[in-house]
C-alpha atoms as a PDB file:
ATOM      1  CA  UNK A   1       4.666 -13.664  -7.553  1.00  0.00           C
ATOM      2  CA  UNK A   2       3.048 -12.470 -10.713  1.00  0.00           C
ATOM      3  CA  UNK A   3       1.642  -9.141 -11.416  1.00  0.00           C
ATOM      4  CA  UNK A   4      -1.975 -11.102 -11.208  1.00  0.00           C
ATOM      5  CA  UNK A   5      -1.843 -11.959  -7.525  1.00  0.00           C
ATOM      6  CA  UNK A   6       0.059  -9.515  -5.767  1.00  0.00           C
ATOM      7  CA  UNK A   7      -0.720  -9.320  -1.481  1.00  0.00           C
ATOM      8  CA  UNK A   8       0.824  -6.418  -0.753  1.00  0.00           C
ATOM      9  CA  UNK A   9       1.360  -2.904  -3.003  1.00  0.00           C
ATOM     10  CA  UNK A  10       4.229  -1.141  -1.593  1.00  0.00           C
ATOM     11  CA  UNK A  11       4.014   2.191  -2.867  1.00  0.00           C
ATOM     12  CA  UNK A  12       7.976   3.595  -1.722  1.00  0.00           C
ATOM     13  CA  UNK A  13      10.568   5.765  -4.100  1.00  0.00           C
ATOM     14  CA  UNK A  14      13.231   5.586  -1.279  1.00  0.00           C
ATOM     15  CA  UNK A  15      15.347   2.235  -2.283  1.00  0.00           C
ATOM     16  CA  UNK A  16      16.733   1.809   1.445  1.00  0.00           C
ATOM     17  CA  UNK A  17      12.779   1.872   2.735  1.00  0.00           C
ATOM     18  CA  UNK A  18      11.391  -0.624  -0.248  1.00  0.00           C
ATOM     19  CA  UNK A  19      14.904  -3.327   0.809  1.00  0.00           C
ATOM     20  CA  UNK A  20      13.594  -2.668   5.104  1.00  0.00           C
ATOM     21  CA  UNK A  21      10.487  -3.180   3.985  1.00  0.00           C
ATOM     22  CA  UNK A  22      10.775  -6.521   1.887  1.00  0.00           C
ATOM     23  CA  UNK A  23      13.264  -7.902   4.537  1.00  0.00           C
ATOM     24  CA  UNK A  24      11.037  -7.206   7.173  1.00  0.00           C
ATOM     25  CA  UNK A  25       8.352  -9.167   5.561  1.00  0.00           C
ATOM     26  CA  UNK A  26      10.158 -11.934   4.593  1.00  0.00           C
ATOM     27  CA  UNK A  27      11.237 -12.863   8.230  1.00  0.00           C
ATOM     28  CA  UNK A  28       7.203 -13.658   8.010  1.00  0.00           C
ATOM     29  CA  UNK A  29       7.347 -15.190   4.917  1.00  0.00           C
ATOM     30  CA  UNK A  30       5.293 -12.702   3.362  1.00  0.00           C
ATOM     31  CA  UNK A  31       7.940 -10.607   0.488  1.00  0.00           C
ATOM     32  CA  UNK A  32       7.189 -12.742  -1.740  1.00  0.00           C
ATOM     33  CA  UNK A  33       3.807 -11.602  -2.289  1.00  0.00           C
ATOM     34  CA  UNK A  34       4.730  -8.245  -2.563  1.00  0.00           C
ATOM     35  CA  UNK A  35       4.907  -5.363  -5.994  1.00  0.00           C
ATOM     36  CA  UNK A  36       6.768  -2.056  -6.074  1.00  0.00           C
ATOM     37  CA  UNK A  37       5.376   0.902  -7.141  1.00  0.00           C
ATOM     38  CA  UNK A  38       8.048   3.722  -6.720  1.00  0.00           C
ATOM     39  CA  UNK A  39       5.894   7.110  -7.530  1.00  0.00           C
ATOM     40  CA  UNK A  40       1.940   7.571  -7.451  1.00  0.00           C
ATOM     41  CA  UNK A  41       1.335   7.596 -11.286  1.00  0.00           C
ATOM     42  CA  UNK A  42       3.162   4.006 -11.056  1.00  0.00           C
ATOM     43  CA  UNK A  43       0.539   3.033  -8.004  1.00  0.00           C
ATOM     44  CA  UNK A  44      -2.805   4.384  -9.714  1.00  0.00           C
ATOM     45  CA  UNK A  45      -1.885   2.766 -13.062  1.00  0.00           C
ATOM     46  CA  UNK A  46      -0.895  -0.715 -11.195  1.00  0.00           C
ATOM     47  CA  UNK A  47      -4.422  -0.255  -9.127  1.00  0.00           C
ATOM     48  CA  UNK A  48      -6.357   0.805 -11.990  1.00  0.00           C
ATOM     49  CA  UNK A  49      -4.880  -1.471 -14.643  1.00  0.00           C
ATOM     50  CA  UNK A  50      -3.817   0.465 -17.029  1.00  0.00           C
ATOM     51  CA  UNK A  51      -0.840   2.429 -19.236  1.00  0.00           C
ATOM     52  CA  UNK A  52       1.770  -0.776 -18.722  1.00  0.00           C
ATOM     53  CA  UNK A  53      -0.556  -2.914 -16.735  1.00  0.00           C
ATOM     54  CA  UNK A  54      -3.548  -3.162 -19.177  1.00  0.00           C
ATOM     55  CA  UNK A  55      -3.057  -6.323 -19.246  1.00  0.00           C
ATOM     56  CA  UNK A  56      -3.519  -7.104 -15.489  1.00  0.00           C
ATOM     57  CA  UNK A  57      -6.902  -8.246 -14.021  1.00  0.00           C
ATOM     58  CA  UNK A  58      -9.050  -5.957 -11.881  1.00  0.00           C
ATOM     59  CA  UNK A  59     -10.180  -9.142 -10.054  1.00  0.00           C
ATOM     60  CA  UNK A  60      -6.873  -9.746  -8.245  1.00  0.00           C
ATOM     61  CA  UNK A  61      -6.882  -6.362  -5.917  1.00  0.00           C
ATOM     62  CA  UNK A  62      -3.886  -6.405  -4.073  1.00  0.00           C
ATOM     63  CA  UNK A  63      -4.964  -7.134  -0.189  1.00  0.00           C
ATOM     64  CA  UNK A  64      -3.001  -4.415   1.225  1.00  0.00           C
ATOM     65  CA  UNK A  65      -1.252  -1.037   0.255  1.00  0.00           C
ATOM     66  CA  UNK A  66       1.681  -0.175   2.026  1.00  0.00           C
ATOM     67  CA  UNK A  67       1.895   3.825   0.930  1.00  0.00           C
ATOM     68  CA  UNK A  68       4.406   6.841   1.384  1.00  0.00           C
ATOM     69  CA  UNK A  69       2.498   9.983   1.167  1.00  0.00           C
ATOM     70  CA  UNK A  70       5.595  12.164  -0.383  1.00  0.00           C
ATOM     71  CA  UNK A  71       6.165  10.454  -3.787  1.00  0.00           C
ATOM     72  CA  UNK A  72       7.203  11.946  -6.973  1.00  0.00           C
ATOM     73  CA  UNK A  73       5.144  12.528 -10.163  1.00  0.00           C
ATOM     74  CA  UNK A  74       1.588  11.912  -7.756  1.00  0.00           C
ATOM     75  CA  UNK A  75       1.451  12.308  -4.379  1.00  0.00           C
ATOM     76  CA  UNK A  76       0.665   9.680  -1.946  1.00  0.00           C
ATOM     77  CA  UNK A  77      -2.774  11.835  -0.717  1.00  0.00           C
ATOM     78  CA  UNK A  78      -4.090  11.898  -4.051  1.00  0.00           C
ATOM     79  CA  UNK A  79      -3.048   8.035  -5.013  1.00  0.00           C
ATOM     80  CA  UNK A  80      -5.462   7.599  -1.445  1.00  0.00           C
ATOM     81  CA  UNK A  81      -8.165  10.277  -2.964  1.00  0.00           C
ATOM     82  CA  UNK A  82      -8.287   8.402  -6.243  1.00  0.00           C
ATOM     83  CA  UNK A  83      -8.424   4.468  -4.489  1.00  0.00           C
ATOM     84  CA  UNK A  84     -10.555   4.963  -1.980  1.00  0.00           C
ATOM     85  CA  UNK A  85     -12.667   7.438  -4.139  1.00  0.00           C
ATOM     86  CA  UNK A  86     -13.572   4.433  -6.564  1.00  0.00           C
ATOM     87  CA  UNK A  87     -15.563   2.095  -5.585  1.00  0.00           C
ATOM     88  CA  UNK A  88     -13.688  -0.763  -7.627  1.00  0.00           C
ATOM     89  CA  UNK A  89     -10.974   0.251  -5.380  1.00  0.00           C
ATOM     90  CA  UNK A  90     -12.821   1.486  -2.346  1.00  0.00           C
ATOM     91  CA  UNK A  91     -12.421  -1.616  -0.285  1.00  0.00           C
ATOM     92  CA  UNK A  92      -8.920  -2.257  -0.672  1.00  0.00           C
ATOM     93  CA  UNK A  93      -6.980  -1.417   2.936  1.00  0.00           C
ATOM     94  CA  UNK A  94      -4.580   1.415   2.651  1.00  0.00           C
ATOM     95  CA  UNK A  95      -2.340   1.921   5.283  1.00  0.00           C
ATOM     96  CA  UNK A  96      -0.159   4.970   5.271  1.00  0.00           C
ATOM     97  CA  UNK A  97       3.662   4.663   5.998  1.00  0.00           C
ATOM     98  CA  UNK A  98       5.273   7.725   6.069  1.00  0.00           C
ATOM     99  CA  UNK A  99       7.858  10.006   7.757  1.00  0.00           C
ATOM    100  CA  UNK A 100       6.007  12.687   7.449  1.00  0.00           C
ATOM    101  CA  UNK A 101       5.079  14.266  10.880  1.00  0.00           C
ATOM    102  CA  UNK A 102       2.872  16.841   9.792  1.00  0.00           C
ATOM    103  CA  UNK A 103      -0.710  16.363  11.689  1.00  0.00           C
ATOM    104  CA  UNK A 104      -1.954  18.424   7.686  1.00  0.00           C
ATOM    105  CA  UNK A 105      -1.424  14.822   6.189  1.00  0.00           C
ATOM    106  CA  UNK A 106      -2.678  12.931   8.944  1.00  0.00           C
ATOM    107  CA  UNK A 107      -5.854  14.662   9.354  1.00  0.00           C
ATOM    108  CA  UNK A 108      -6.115  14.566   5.308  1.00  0.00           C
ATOM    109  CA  UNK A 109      -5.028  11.049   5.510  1.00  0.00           C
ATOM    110  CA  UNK A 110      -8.232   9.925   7.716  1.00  0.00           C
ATOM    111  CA  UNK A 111     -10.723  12.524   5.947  1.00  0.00           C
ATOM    112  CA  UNK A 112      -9.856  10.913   2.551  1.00  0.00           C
ATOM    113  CA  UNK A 113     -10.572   6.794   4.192  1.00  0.00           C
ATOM    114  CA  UNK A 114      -6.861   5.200   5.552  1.00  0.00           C
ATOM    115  CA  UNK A 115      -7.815   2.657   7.088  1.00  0.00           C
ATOM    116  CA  UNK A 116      -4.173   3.008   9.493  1.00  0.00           C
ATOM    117  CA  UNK A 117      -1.731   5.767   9.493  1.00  0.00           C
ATOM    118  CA  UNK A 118       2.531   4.570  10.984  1.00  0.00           C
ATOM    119  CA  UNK A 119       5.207   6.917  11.202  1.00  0.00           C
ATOM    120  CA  UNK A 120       7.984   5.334   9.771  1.00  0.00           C
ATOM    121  CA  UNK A 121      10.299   5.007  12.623  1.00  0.00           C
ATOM    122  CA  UNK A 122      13.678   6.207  12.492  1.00  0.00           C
ATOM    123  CA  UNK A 123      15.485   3.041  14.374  1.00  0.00           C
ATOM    124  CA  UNK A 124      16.180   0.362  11.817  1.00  0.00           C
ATOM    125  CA  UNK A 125      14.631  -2.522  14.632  1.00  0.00           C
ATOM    126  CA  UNK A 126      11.433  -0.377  15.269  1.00  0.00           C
ATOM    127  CA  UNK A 127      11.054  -0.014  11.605  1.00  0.00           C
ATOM    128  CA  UNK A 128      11.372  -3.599  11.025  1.00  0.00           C
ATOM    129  CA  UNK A 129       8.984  -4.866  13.648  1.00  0.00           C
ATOM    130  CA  UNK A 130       6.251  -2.271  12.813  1.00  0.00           C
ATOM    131  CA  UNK A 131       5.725  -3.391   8.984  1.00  0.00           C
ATOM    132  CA  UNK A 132       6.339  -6.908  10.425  1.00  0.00           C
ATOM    133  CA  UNK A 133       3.560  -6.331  12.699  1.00  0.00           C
ATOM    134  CA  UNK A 134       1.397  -4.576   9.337  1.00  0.00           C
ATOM    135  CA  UNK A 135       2.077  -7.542   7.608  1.00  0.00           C
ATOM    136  CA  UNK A 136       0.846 -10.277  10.164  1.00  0.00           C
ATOM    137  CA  UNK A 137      -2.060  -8.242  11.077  1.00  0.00           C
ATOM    138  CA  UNK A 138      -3.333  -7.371   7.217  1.00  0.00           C
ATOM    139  CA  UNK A 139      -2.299 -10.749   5.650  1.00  0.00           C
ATOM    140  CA  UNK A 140      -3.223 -13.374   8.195  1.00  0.00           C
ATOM    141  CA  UNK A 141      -5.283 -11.820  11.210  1.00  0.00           C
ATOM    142  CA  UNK A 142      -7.244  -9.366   9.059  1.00  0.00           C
ATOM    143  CA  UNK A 143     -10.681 -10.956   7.093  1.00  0.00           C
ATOM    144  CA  UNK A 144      -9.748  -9.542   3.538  1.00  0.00           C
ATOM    145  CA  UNK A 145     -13.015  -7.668   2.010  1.00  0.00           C
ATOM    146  CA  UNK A 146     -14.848 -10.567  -0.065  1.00  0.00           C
ATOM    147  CA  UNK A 147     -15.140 -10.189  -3.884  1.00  0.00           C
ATOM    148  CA  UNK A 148     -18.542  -8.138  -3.844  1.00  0.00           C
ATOM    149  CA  UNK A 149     -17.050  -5.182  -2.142  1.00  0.00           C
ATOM    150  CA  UNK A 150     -15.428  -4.569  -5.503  1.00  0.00           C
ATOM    151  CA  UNK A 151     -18.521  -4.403  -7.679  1.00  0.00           C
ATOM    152  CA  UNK A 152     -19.260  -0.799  -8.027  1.00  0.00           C
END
């Protein structure tokens, strides 16, 4: 995978989630498709294309985001304010995976455009077949957005 053509954005700073994660998506052949951002700054400058990704093309949008809502440096609610605020970014699906149980972050979550919103589960198995189940849906039963829902 190059930086050019990533599927999936995982947007994770805990190392055990970003391994579950990756393993659970290679079972479907899909990990290999996949770049780490591990805080928000890391996310919006990947998304955006800039600071150490300047030289990556806008017209390769990742076709999913996989992202935690606690994260250091920016949060995961403003990373989702700032993507789906922009309409070069608008289109892209976000799906929120998160521990966090508070309903403040769901409700913000869905006011601000997620398109889904999982509770990590605890139970390594559950864990693994819910981003399984993320992945297959997103990446192969899912019609991505086409190229014009990018134009601003």
């Amino acid at each position: 995978m190059t930086l050019e053509n990533p599927q999936i954005l995982l947007v994770e700073d805990n190392p055990k989630d970003v391994k579950l994660t990756q393993h659970a998506l290679s079972e479907e052949n899909l990990a290999n498709a996949i770049f780490v951002a591990r805080d928000g700054q890391e996310a919006l400058d990947f998304l955006f294309c800039r600071g150490e990704f300047a030289s990556r093309s806008f017209d390769h949008p990742p076709r999913l985001v996989l992202l935690d809502i606690k994260l250091p440096k920016v949060d995961g609610l403003e990373v989702l304010r700032e993507v789906k605020g922009d309409p070069r970014t608008k289109a892209i699906p976000v799906v929120v995976l998160s521990s966090s149980r508070e309903e403040s972050d769901l409700v913000e979550s869905y006011k601000l455009g997620v398109n889904a919103y999982i509770q990590k589960p605890v139970e390594f198995d559950s864990f693994r077949h819910a981003v399984k189940q993320l992945g297959l849906f997103w990446l192969v039963v899912n019609e991505p957005p086409p190229a014009k829902a990018f134009v601003p």
